[in-house]
C-alpha atoms as a PDB file:
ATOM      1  CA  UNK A   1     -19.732  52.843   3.454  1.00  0.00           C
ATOM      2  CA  UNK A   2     -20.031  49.483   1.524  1.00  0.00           C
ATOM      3  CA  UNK A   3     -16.300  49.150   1.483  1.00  0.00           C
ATOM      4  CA  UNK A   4     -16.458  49.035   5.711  1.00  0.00           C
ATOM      5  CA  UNK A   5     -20.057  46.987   6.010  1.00  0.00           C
ATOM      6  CA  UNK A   6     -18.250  44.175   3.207  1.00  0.00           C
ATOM      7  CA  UNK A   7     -14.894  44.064   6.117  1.00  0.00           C
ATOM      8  CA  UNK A   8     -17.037  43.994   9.097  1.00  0.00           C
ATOM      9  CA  UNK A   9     -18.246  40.918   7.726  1.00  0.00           C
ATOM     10  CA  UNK A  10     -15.423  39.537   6.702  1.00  0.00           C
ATOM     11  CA  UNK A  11     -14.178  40.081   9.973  1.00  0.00           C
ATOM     12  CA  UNK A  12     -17.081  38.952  11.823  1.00  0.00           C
ATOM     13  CA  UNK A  13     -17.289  35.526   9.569  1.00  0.00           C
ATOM     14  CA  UNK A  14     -16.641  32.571  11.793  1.00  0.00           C
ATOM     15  CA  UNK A  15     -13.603  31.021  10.418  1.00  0.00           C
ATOM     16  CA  UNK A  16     -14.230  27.164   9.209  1.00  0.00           C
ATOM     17  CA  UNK A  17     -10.879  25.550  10.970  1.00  0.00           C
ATOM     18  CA  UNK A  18     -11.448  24.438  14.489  1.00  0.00           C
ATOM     19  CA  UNK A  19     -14.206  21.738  13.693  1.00  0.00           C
ATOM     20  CA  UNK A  20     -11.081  18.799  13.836  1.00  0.00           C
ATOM     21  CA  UNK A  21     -14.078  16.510  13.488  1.00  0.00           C
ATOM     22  CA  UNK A  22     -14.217  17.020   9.456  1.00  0.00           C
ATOM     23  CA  UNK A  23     -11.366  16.561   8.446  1.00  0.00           C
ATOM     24  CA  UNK A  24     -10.552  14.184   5.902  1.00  0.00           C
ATOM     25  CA  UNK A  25      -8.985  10.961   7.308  1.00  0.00           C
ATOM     26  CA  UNK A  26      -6.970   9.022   5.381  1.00  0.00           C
ATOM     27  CA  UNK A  27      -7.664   5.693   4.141  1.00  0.00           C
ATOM     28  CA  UNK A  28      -5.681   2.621   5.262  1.00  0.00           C
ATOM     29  CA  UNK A  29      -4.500   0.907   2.340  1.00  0.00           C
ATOM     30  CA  UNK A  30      -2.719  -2.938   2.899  1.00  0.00           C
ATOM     31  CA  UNK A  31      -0.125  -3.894   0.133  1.00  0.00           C
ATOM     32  CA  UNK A  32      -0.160  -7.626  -0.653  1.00  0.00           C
ATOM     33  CA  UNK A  33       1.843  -9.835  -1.604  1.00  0.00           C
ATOM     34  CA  UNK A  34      -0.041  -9.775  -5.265  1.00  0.00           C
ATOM     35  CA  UNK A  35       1.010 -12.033  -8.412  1.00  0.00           C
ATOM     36  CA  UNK A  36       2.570 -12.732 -11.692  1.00  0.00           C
ATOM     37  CA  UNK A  37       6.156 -12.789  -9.939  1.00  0.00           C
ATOM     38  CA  UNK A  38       7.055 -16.349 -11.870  1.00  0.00           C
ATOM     39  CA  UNK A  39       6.787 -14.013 -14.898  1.00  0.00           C
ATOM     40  CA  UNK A  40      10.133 -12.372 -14.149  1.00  0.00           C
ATOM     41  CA  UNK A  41      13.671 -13.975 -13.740  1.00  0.00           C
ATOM     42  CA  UNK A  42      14.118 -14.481  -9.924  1.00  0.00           C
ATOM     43  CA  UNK A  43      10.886 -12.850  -9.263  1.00  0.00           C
ATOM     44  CA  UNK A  44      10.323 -14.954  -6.080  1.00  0.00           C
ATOM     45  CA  UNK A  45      13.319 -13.662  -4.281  1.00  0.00           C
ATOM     46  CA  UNK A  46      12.711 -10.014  -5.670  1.00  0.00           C
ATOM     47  CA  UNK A  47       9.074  -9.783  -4.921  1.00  0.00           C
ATOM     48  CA  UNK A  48       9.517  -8.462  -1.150  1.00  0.00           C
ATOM     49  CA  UNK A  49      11.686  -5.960  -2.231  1.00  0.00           C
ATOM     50  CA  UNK A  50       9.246  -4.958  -5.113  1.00  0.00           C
ATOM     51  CA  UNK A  51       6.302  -4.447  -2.781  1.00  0.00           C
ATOM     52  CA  UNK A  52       8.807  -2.355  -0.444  1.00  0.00           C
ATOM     53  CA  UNK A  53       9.150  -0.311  -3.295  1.00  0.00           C
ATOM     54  CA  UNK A  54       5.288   0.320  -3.517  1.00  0.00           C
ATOM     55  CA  UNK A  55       5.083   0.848  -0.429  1.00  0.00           C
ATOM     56  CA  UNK A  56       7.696   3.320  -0.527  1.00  0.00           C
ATOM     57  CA  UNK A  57       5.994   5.466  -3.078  1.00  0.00           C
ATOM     58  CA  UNK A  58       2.757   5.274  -1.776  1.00  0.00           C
ATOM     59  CA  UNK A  59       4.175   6.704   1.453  1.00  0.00           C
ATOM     60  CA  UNK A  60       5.630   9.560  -0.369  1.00  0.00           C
ATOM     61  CA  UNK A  61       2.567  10.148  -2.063  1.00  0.00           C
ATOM     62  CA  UNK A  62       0.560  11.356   1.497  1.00  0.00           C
ATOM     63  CA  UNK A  63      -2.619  10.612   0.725  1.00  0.00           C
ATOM     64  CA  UNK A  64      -3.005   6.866   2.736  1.00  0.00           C
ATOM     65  CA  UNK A  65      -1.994   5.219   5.981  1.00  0.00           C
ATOM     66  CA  UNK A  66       0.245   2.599   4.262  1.00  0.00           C
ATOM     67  CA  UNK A  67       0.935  -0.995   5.246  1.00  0.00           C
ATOM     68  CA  UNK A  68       2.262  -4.139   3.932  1.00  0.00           C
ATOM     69  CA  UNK A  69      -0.428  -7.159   4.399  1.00  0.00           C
ATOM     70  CA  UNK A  70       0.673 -11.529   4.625  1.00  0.00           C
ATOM     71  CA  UNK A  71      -3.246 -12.838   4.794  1.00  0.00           C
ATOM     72  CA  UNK A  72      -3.870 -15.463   7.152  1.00  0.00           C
ATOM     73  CA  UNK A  73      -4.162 -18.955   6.192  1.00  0.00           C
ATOM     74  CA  UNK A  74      -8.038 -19.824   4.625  1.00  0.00           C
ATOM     75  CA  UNK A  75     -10.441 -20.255   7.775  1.00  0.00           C
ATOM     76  CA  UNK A  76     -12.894 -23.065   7.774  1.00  0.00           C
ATOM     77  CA  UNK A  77     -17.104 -22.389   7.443  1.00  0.00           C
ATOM     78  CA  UNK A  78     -18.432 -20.727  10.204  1.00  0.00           C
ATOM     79  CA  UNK A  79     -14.920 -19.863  11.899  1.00  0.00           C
ATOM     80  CA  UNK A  80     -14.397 -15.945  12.015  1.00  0.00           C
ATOM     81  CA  UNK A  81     -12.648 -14.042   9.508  1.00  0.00           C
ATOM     82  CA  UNK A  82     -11.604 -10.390  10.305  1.00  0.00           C
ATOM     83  CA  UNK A  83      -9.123 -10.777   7.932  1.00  0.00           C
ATOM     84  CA  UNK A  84     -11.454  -7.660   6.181  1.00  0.00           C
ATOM     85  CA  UNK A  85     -11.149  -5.457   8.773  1.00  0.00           C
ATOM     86  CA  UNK A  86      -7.302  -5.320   8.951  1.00  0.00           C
ATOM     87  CA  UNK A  87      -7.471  -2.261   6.354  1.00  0.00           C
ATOM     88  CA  UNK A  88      -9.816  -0.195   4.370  1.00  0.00           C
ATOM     89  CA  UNK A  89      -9.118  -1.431   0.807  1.00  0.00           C
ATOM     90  CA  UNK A  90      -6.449  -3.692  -0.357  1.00  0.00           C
ATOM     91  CA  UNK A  91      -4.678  -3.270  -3.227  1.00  0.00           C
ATOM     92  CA  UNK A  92      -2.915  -6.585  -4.796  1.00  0.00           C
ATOM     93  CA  UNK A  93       0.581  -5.861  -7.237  1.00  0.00           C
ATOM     94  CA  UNK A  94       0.012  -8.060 -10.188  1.00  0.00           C
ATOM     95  CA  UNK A  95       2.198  -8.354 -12.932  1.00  0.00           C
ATOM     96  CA  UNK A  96       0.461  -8.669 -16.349  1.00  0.00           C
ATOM     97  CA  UNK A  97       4.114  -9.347 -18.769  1.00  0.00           C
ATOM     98  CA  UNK A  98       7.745  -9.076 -18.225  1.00  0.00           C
ATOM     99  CA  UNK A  99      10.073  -9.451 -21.152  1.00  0.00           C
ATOM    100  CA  UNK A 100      14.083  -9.136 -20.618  1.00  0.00           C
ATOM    101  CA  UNK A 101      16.328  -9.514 -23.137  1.00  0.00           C
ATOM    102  CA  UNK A 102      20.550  -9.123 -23.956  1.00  0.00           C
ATOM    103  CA  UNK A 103      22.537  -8.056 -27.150  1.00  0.00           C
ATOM    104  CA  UNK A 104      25.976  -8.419 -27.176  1.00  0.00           C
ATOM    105  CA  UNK A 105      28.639  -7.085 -29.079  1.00  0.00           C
ATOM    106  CA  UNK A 106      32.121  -8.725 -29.084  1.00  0.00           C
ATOM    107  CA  UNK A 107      34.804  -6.749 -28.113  1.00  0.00           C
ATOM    108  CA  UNK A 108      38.379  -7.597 -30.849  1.00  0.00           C
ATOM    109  CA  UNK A 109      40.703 -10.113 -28.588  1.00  0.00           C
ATOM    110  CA  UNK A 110      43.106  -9.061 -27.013  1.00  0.00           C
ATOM    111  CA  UNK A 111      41.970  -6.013 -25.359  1.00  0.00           C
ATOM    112  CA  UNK A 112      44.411  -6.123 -22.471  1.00  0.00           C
ATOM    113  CA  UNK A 113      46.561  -8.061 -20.242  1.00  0.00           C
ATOM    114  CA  UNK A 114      44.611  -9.048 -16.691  1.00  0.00           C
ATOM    115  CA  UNK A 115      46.785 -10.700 -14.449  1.00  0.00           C
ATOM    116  CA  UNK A 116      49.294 -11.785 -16.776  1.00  0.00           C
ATOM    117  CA  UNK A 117      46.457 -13.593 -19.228  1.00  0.00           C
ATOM    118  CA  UNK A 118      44.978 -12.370 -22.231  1.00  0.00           C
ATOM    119  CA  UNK A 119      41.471 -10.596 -21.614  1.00  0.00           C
ATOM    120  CA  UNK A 120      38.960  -9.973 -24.221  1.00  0.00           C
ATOM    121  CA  UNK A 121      34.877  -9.345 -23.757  1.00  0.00           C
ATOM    122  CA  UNK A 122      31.927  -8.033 -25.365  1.00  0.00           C
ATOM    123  CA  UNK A 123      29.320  -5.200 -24.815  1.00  0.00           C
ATOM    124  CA  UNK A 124      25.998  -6.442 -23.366  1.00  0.00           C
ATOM    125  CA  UNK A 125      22.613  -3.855 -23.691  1.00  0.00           C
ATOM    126  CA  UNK A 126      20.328  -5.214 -21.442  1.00  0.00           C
ATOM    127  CA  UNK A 127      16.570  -4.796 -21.917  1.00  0.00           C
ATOM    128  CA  UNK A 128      13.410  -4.960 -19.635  1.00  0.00           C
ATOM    129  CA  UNK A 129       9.757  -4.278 -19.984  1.00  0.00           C
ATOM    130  CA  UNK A 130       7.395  -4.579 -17.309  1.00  0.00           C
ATOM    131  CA  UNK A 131       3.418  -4.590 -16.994  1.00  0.00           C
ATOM    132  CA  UNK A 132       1.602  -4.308 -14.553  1.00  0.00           C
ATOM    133  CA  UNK A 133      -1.129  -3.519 -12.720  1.00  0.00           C
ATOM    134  CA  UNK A 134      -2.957  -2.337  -9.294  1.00  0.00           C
ATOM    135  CA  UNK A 135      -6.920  -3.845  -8.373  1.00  0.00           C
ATOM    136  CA  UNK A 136      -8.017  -2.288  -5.221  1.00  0.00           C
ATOM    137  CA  UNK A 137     -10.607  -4.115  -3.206  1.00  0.00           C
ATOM    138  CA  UNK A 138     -12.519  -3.335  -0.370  1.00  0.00           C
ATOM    139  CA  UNK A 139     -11.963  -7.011   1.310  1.00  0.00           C
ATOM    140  CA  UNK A 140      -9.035  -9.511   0.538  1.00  0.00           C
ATOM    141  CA  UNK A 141      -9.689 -11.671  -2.462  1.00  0.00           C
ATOM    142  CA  UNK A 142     -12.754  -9.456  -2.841  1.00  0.00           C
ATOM    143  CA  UNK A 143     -13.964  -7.952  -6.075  1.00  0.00           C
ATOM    144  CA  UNK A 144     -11.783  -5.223  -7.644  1.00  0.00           C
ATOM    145  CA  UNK A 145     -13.159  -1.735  -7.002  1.00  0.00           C
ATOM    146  CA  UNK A 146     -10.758   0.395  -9.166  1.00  0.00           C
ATOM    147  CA  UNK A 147      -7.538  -1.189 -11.267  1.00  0.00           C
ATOM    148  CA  UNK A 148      -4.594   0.574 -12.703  1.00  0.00           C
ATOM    149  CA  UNK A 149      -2.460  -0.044 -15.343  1.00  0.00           C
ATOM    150  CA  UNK A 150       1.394   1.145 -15.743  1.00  0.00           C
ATOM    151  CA  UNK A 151       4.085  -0.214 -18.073  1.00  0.00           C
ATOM    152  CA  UNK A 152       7.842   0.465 -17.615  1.00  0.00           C
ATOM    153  CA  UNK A 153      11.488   0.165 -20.316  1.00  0.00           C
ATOM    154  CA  UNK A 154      14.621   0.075 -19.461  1.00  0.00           C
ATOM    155  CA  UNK A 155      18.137  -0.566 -21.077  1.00  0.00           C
ATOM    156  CA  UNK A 156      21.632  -0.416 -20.128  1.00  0.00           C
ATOM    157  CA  UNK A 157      24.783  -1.326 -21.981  1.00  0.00           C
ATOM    158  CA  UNK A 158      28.318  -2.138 -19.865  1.00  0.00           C
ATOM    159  CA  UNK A 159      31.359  -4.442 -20.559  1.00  0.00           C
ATOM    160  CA  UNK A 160      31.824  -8.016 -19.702  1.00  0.00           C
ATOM    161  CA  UNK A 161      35.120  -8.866 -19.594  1.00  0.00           C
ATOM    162  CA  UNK A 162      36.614 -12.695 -19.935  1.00  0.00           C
ATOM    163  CA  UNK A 163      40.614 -13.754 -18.533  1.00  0.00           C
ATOM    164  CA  UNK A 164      41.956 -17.265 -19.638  1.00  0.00           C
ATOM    165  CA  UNK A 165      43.202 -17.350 -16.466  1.00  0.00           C
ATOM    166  CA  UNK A 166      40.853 -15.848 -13.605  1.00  0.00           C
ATOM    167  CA  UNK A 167      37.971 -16.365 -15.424  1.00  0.00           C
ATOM    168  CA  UNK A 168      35.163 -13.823 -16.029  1.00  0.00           C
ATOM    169  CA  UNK A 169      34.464 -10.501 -14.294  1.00  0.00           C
ATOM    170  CA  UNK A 170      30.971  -8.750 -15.116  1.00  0.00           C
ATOM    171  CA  UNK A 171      30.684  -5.210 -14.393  1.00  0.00           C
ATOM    172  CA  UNK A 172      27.208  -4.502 -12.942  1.00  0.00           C
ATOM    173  CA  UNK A 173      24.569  -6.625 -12.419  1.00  0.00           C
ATOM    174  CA  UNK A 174      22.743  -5.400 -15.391  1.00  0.00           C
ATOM    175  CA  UNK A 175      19.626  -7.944 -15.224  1.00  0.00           C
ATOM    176  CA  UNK A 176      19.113  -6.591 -11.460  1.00  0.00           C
ATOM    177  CA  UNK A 177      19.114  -3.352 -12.607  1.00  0.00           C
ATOM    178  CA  UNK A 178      17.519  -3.238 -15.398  1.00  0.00           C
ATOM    179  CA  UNK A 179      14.414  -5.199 -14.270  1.00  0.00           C
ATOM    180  CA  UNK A 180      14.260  -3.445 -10.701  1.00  0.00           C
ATOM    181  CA  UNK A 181      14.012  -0.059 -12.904  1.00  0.00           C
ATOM    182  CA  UNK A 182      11.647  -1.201 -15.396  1.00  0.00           C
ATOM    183  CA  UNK A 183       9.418  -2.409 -12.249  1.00  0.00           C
ATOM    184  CA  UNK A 184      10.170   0.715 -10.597  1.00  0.00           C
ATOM    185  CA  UNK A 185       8.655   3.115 -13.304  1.00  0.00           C
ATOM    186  CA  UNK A 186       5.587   0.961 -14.069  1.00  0.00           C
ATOM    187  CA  UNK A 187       4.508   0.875 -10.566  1.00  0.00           C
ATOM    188  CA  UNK A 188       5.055   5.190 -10.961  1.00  0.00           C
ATOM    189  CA  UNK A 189       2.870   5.117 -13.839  1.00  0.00           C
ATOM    190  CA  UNK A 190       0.399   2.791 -12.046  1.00  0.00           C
ATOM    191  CA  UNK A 191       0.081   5.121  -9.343  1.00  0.00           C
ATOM    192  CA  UNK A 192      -0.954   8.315 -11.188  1.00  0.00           C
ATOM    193  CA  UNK A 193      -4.319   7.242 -11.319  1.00  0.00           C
ATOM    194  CA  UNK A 194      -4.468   5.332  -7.684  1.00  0.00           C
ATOM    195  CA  UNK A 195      -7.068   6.903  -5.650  1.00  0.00           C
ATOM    196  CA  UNK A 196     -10.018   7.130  -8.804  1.00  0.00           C
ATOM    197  CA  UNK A 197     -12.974   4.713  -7.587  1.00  0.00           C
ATOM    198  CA  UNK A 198     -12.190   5.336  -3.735  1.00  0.00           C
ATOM    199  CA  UNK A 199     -14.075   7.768  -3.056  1.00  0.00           C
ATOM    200  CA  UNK A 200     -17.361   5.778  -1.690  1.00  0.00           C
ATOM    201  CA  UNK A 201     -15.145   4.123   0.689  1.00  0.00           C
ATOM    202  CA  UNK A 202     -15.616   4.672   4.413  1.00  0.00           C
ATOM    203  CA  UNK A 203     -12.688   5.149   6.964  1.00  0.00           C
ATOM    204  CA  UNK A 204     -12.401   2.463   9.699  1.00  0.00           C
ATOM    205  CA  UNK A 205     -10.558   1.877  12.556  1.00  0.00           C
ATOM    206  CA  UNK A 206     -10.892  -1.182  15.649  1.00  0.00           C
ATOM    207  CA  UNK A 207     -11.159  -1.056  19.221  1.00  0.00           C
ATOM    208  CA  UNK A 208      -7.865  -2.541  20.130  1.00  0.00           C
ATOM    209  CA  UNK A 209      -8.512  -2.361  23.907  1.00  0.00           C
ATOM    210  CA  UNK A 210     -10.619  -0.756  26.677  1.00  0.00           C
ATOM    211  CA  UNK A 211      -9.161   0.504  29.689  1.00  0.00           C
ATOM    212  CA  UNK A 212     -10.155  -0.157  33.169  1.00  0.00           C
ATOM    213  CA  UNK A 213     -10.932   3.745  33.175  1.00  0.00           C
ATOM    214  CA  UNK A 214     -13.244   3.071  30.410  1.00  0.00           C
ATOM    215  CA  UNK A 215     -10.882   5.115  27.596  1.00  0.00           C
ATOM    216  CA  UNK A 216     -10.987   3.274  24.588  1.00  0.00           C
ATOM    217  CA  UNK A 217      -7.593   3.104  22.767  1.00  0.00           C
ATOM    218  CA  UNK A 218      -8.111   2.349  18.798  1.00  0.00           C
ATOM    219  CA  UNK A 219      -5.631   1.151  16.136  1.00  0.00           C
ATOM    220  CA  UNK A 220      -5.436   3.874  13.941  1.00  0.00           C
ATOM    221  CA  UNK A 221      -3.389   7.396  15.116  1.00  0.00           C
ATOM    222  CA  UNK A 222      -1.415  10.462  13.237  1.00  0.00           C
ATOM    223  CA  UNK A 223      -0.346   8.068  10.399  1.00  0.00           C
ATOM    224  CA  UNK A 224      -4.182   8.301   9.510  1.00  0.00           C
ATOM    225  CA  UNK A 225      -4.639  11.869  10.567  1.00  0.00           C
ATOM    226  CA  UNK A 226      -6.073  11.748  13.413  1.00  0.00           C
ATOM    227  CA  UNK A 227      -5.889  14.698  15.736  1.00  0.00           C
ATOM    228  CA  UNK A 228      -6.818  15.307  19.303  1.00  0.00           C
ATOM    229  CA  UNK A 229     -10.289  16.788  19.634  1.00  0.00           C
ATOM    230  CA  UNK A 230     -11.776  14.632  16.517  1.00  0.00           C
ATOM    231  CA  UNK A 231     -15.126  12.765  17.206  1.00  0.00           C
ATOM    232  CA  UNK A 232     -15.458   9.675  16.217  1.00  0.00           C
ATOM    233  CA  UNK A 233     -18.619   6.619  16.213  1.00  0.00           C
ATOM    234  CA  UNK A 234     -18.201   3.604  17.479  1.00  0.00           C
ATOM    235  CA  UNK A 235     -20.340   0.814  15.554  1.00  0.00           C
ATOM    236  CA  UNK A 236     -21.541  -2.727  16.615  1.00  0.00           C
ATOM    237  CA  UNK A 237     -21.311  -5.317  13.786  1.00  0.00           C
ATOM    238  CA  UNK A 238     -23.459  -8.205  13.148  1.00  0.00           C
ATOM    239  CA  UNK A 239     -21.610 -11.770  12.228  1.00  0.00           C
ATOM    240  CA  UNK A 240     -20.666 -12.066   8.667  1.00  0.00           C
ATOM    241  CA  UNK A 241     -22.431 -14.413   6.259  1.00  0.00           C
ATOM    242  CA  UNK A 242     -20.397 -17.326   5.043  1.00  0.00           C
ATOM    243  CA  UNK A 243     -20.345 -19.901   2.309  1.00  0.00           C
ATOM    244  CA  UNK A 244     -21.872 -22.887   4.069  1.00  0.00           C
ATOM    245  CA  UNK A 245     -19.965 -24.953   1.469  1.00  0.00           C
ATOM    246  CA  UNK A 246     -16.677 -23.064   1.034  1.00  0.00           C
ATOM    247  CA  UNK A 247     -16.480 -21.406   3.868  1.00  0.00           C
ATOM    248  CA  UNK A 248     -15.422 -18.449   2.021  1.00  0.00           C
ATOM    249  CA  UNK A 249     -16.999 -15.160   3.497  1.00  0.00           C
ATOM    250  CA  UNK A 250     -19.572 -13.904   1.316  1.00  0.00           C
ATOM    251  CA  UNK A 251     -20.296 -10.119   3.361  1.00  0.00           C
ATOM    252  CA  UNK A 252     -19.104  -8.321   6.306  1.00  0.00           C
ATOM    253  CA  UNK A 253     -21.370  -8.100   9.000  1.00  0.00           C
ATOM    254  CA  UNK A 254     -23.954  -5.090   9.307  1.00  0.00           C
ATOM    255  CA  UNK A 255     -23.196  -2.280  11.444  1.00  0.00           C
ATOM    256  CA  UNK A 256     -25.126  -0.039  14.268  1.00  0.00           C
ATOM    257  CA  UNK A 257     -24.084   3.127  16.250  1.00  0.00           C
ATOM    258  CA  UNK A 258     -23.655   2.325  19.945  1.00  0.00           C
ATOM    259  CA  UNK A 259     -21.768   5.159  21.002  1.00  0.00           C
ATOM    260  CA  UNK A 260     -19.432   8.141  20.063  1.00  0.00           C
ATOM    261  CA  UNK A 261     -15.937   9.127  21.190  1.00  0.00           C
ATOM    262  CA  UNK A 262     -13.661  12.038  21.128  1.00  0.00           C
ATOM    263  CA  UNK A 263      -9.490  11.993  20.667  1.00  0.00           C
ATOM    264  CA  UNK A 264      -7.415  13.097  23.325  1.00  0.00           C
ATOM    265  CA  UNK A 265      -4.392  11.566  23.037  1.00  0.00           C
ATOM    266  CA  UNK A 266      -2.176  10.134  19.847  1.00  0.00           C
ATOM    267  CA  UNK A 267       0.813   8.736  18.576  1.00  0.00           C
ATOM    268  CA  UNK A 268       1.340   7.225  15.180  1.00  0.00           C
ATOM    269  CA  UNK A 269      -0.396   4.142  15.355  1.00  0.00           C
ATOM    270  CA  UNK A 270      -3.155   4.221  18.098  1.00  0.00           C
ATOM    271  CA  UNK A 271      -5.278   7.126  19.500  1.00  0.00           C
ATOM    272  CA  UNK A 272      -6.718   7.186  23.398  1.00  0.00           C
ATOM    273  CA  UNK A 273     -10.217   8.066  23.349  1.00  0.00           C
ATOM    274  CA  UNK A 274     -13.017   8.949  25.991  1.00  0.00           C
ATOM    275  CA  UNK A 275     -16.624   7.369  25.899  1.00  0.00           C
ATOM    276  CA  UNK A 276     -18.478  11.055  24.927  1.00  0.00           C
ATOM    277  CA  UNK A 277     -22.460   9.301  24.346  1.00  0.00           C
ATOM    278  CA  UNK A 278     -23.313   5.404  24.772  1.00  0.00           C
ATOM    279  CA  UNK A 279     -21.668   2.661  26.056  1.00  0.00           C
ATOM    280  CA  UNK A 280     -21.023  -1.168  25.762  1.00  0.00           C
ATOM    281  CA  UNK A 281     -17.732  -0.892  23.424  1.00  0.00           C
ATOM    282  CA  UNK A 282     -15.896  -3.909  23.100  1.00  0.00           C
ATOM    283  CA  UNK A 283     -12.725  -5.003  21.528  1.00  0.00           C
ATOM    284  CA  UNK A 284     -13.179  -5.601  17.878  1.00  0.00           C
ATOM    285  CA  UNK A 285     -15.860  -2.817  17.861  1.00  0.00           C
ATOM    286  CA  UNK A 286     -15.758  -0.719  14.421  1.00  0.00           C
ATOM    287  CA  UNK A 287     -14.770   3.220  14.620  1.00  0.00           C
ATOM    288  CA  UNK A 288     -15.168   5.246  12.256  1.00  0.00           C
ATOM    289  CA  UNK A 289     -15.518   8.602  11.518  1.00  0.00           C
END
């Protein structure tokens, strides 16, 4: 008799999934173009393809809406800034130390006959150690929130090779490599911990346009998880407060509920929405959830 009264209200339980309205959105994290680059050999032509790498992993990771970030040039007092509101937190790359360094071993001349000259080389172990680290802020040039640390080795040996005649061949850009890997598993360690400290920060998206219909279409879509059916609140902001000297922004504008909206359409970037309570949204408006 238990046994059947404990299924009938299992049974009779209202399952939790169908309220699309709580589930967790993710958080729109901006990669910039960080510092410390001048620290490693070439490190202003590899940077780009550094922070393509973190972006990379951070897209495999699932957990944020991922994009790279170039900041607009510095705005004058009093001009507007919405440089802020172009992601949730930013997280700025910066690399602590770099060290690279080459042994090599001579190889007994002659070792062969290239192209009818005499050849002989060496044995080169190449060497790199990166540090670096990750501050997340919740506004560009803002204070750090949360900061990671991650530290990467790497070495590789190969065979340089000398002719009298056609000069030297290398085989492998070991310096490339070696750095590029050394980068690569620091940023992996970095990343373990990315994520700790984020938890008080809100999800936002921005009216990008309103339609003569009166649907509101917003800049954030499945990339953020956004499904059709969620409810979301659209906020009014106040102007932000700058420096009257610097013109640097000192805080973000306050914000007040002037309607809500529900999801019914999406594609990766942008979500369709209809006006559900309120009125007056404008481009620029906050949404969150």
């Amino acid at each position: 008799m238990l046994l059947t009264l404990m299924i009938g209200i299992l049974v009779m339980q209202p399952a939790a999934v169908g309220a699309p309205q709580a589930e967790k959105l993710k958080l729109r994290v901006a990669v910039t173009e960080g510092s410390g680059w001048d620290l490693i050999r070439q490190g202003g032509k590899n940077k780009d393809s550094f922070r393509e790498l973190l972006l990379e992993l951070l897209r495999e990771d699932g957990r944020f809406d991922v994009a790279p970030l170039t900041l607009p040039k510095s705005v004058g007092a009093g001009a507007e800034d919405l440089s802020y509101l172009l992601a949730d937190v930013f997280l700025d790359p910066v690399v602590v130390s770099a060290k690279q360094s080459t042994d090599r071993t001579r190889v007994p001349d002659p070792i062969s006959r290239l192209g009818g000259g005499i050849a002989s080389g060496s044995v080169a172990t190449s060497t790199a150690e990166v540090q670096l680290k990750l501050v997340t802020r919740t506004m560009p040039k803002g204070p750090s929130i949360a900061e990671t640390k991650g530290s990467g080795k790497h070495s590789a040996s190969s065979v340089d090779v000398y002719n009298r005649d056609t000069g030297r061949i290398d085989v492998g850009d070991l310096r490339k490599t070696d750095i590029g890997v050394a980068v690569e598993r620091a940023v992996k360690e970095a990343l373990k911990d990315f994520g700790k400290g984020l938890e008080g920060v809100k999800w936002r998206a921005i009216v990008a346009a309103v339609e003569d219909s009166g649907r509101v279409v917003i800049n954030r879509g499945k990339d953020s998880g956004l499904r059709a059916g969620m409810s979301l609140r659209v906020l009014e902001t106040s102007a932000p407060l700058y420096d009257p000297i610097s013109g640097e922004m000192l805080r973000p504008g306050e914000e007040q509920e002037i309607a809500t909206l529900k999801v019914i359409r999406v594609d990766a970037l942008s979500a369709v929405c209809e006006v559900t309570t309120g009125g007056g949204v404008a481009v620029k408006n906050i949404v969150r959830q």
